[in-house]
Protein backbone atom coordinates (compact mmCIF):
# COMPACT_ATOMS: atom_id res chain seq x y z
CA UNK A 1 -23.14 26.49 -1.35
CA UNK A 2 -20.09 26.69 -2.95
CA UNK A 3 -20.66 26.18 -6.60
CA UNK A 4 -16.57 25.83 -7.58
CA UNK A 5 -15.15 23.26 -9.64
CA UNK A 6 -13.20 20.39 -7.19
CA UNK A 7 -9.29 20.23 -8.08
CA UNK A 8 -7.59 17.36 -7.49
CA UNK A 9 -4.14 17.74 -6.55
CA UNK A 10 -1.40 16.76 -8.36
CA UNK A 11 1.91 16.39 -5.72
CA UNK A 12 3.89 13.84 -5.72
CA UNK A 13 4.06 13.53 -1.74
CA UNK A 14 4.49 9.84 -1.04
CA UNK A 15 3.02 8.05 2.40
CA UNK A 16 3.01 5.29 3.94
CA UNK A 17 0.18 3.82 6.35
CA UNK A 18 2.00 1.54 9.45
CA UNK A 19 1.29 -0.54 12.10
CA UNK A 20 4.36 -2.12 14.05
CA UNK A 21 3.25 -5.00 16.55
CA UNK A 22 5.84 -6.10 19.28
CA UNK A 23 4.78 -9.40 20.73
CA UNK A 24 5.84 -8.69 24.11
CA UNK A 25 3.76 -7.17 26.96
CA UNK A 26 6.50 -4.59 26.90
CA UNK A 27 5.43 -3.77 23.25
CA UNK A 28 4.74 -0.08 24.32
CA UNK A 29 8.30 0.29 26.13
CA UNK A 30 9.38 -1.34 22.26
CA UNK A 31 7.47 1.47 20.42
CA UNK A 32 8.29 4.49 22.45
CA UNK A 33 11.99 3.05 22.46
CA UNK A 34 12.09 3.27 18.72
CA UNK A 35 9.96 6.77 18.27
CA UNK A 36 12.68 7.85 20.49
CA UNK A 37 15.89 6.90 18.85
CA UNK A 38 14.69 7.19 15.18
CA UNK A 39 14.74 10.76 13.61
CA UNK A 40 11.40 11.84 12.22
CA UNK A 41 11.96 15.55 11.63
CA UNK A 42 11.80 15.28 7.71
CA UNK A 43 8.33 13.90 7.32
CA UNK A 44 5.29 14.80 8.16
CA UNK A 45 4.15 12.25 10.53
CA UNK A 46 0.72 11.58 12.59
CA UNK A 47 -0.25 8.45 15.34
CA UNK A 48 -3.74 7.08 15.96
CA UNK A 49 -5.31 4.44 17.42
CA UNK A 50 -5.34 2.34 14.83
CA UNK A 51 -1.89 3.17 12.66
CA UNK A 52 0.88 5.44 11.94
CA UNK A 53 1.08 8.08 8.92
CA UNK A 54 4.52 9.30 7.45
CA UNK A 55 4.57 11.56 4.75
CA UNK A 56 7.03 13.23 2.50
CA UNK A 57 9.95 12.29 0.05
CA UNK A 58 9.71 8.88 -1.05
CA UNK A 59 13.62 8.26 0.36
CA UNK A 60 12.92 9.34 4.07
CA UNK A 61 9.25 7.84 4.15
CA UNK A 62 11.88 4.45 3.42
CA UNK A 63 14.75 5.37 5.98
CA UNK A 64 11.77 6.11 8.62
CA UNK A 65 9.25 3.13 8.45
CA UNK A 66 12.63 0.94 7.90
CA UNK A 67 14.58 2.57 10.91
CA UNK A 68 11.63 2.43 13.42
CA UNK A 69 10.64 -1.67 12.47
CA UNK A 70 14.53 -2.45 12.17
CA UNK A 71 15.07 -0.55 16.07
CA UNK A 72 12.01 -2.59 17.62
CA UNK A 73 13.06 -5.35 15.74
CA UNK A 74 16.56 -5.09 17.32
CA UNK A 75 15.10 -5.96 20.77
CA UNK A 76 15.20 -9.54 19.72
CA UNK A 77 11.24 -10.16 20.43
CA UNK A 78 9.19 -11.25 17.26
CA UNK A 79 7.87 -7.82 16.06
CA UNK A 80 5.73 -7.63 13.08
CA UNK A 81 5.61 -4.29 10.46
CA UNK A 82 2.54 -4.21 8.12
CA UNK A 83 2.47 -0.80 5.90
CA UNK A 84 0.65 0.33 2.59
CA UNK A 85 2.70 2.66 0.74
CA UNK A 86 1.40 5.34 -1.70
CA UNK A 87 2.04 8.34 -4.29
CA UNK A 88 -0.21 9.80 -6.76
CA UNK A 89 -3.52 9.64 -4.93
CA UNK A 90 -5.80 12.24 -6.67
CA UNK A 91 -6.28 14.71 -3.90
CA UNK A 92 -3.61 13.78 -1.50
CA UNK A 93 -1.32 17.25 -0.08
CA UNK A 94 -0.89 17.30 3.37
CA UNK A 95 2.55 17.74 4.32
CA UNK A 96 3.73 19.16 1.16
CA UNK A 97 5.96 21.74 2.80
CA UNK A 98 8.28 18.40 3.33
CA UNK A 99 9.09 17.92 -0.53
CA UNK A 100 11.18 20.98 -0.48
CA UNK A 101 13.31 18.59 2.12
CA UNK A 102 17.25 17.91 0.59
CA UNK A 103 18.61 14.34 -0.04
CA UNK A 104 20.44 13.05 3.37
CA UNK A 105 18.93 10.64 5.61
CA UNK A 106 18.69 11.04 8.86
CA UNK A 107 18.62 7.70 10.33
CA UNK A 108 21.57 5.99 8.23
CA UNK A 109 23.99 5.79 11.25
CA UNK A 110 21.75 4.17 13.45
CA UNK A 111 20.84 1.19 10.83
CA UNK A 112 24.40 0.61 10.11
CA UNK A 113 24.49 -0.38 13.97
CA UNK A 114 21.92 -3.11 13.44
CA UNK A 115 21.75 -6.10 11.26
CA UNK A 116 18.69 -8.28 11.38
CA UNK A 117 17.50 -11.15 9.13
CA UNK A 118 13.69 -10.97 7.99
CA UNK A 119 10.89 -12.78 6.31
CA UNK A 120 8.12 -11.00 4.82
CA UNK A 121 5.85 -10.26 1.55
CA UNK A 122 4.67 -7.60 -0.84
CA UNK A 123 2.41 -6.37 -3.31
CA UNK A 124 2.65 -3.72 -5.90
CA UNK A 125 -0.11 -2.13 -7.71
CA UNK A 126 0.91 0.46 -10.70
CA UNK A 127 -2.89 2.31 -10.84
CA UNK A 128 -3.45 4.44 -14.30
CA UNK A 129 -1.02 1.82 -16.15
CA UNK A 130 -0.85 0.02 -18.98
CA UNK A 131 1.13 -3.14 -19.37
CA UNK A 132 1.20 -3.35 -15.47
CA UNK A 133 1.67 -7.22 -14.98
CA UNK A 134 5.07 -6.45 -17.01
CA UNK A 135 5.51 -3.76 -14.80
CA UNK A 136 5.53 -5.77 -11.69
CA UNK A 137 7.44 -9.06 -13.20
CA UNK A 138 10.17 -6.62 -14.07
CA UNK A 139 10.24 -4.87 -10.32
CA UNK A 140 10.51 -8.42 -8.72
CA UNK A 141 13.43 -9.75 -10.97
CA UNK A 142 14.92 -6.18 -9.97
CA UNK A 143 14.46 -7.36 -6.37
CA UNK A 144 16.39 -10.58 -7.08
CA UNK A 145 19.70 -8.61 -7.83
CA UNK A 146 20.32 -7.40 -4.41
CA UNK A 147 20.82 -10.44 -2.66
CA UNK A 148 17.39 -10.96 -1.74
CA UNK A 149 15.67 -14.69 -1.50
CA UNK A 150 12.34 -13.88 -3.50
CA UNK A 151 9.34 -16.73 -4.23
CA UNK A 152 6.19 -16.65 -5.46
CA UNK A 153 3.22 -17.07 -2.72
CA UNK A 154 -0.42 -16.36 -3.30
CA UNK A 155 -1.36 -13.31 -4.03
CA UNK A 156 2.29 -11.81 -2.90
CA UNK A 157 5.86 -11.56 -3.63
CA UNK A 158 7.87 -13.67 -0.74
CA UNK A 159 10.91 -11.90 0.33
CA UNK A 160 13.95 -13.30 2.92
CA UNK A 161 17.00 -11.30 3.54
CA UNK A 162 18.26 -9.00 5.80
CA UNK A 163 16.45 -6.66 6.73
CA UNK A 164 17.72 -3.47 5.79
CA UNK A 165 18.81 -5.09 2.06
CA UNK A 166 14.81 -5.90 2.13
CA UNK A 167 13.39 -2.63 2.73
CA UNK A 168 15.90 -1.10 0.10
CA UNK A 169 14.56 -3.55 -2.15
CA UNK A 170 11.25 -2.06 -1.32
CA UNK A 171 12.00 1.38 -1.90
CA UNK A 172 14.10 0.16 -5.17
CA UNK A 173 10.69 -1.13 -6.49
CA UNK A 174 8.74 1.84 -5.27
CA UNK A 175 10.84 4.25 -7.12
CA UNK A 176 11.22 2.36 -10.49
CA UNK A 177 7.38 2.01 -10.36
CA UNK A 178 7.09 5.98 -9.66
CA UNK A 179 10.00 6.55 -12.41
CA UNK A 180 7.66 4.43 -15.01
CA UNK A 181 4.98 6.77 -14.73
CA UNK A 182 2.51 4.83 -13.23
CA UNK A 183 0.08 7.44 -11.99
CA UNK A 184 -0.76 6.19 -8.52
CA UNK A 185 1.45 3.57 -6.89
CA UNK A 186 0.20 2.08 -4.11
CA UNK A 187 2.46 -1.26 -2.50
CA UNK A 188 1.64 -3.27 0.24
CA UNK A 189 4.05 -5.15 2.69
CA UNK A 190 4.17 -7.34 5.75
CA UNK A 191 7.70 -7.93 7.41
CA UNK A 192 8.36 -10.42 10.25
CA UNK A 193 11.05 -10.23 12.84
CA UNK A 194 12.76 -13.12 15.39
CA UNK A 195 9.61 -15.18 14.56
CA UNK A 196 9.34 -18.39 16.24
CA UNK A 197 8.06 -19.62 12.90
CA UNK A 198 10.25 -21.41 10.30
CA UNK A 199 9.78 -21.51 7.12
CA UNK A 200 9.60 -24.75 6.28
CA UNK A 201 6.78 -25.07 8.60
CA UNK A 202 4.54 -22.00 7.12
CA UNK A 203 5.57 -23.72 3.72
CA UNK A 204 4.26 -27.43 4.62
């Protein structure tokens, strides 16, 4: 038996955990379509049955997960993103090698080519902080500077915009958060596409 001390890492790799749900029965034609046109090549990226994995530098984790909902999205059928976003977790190293990755993003073009207004939610827990509630009050007046409708739901931060400005807003929080020193960050987000929904009748 090995009788060594366990380390826990201490990388700053961020991740996100994805599912993106077309409702169309031509939802896999929607998924490869996007896996296709969106470049992946600076994260560290893995598919199951049950979700998708991206890992690397906080900035393309952001311009992937937002590229791939926004190009399904595009389609015009009601497609549905739900992700859990991370950094910090005691242990967590795979993929690494993609910190060492520089600045540009590799998907920028191909959002500028889209435009798409959303509805969805979020959640944002600081782990290891202090003063956290102060930590998240101040991350969701950030969000309302960036033309962004935001309103309070239960349990979650509403959010109504376009799309792109929304996951920027997203990754805006995410980073602040990180920059704060808040050990392990870990938000949570649902987005909603060409729903069928209104508003006014999820709110009545």
């Amino acid at each position: 038996m090995n009788n060594q001390p366990i380390t826990c890492s201490t990388s700053r790799i961020a991740g996100c955990t994805f599912a993106i749900y077309p409702m169309t029965d031509q939802f896999v034609d929607v998924i490869t379509a996007s896996l296709k046109e969106v470049d992946t090549s600076k994260v560290w990226m893995k598919t199951t049955d049950v979700e998708t994995c991206v890992r690397g530098r906080i900035s393309h984790v952001f311009d992937v997960t937002k590229a791939l909902f926004l190009h399904a999205a595009n389609t015009g059928h009601h497609v549905v993103f739900s992700g859990t976003y991370s950094i910090g977790c005691p242990g967590d190293s795979d993929g690494d090698v993609y910190l060492s990755e520089d600045d540009e993003r590799l998907n920028t073009k191909l959002l500028k080519r889209m435009s798409q207004e959303v509805a969805g939610k979020f959640s944002l827990y600081p782990l290891g902080g202090g003063n956290y509630m102060n930590m998240i009050y101040n991350q969701i007046e950030e969000m309302k500077l960036h033309g962004i409708d935001v309103s309070s739901i239960h349990y979650a931060t509403r959010l109504d915009g376009d799309g792109e400005k929304v996951f920027d807003g997203l990754e805006r929080v995410f980073t602040n958060t990180e920059n704060l020193k808040s050990s392990h960050t870990v938000m949570t987000t649902t987005i909603s596409a060409n729903s069928p929904s209104k508003k006014e009748k999820i709110n009545e």
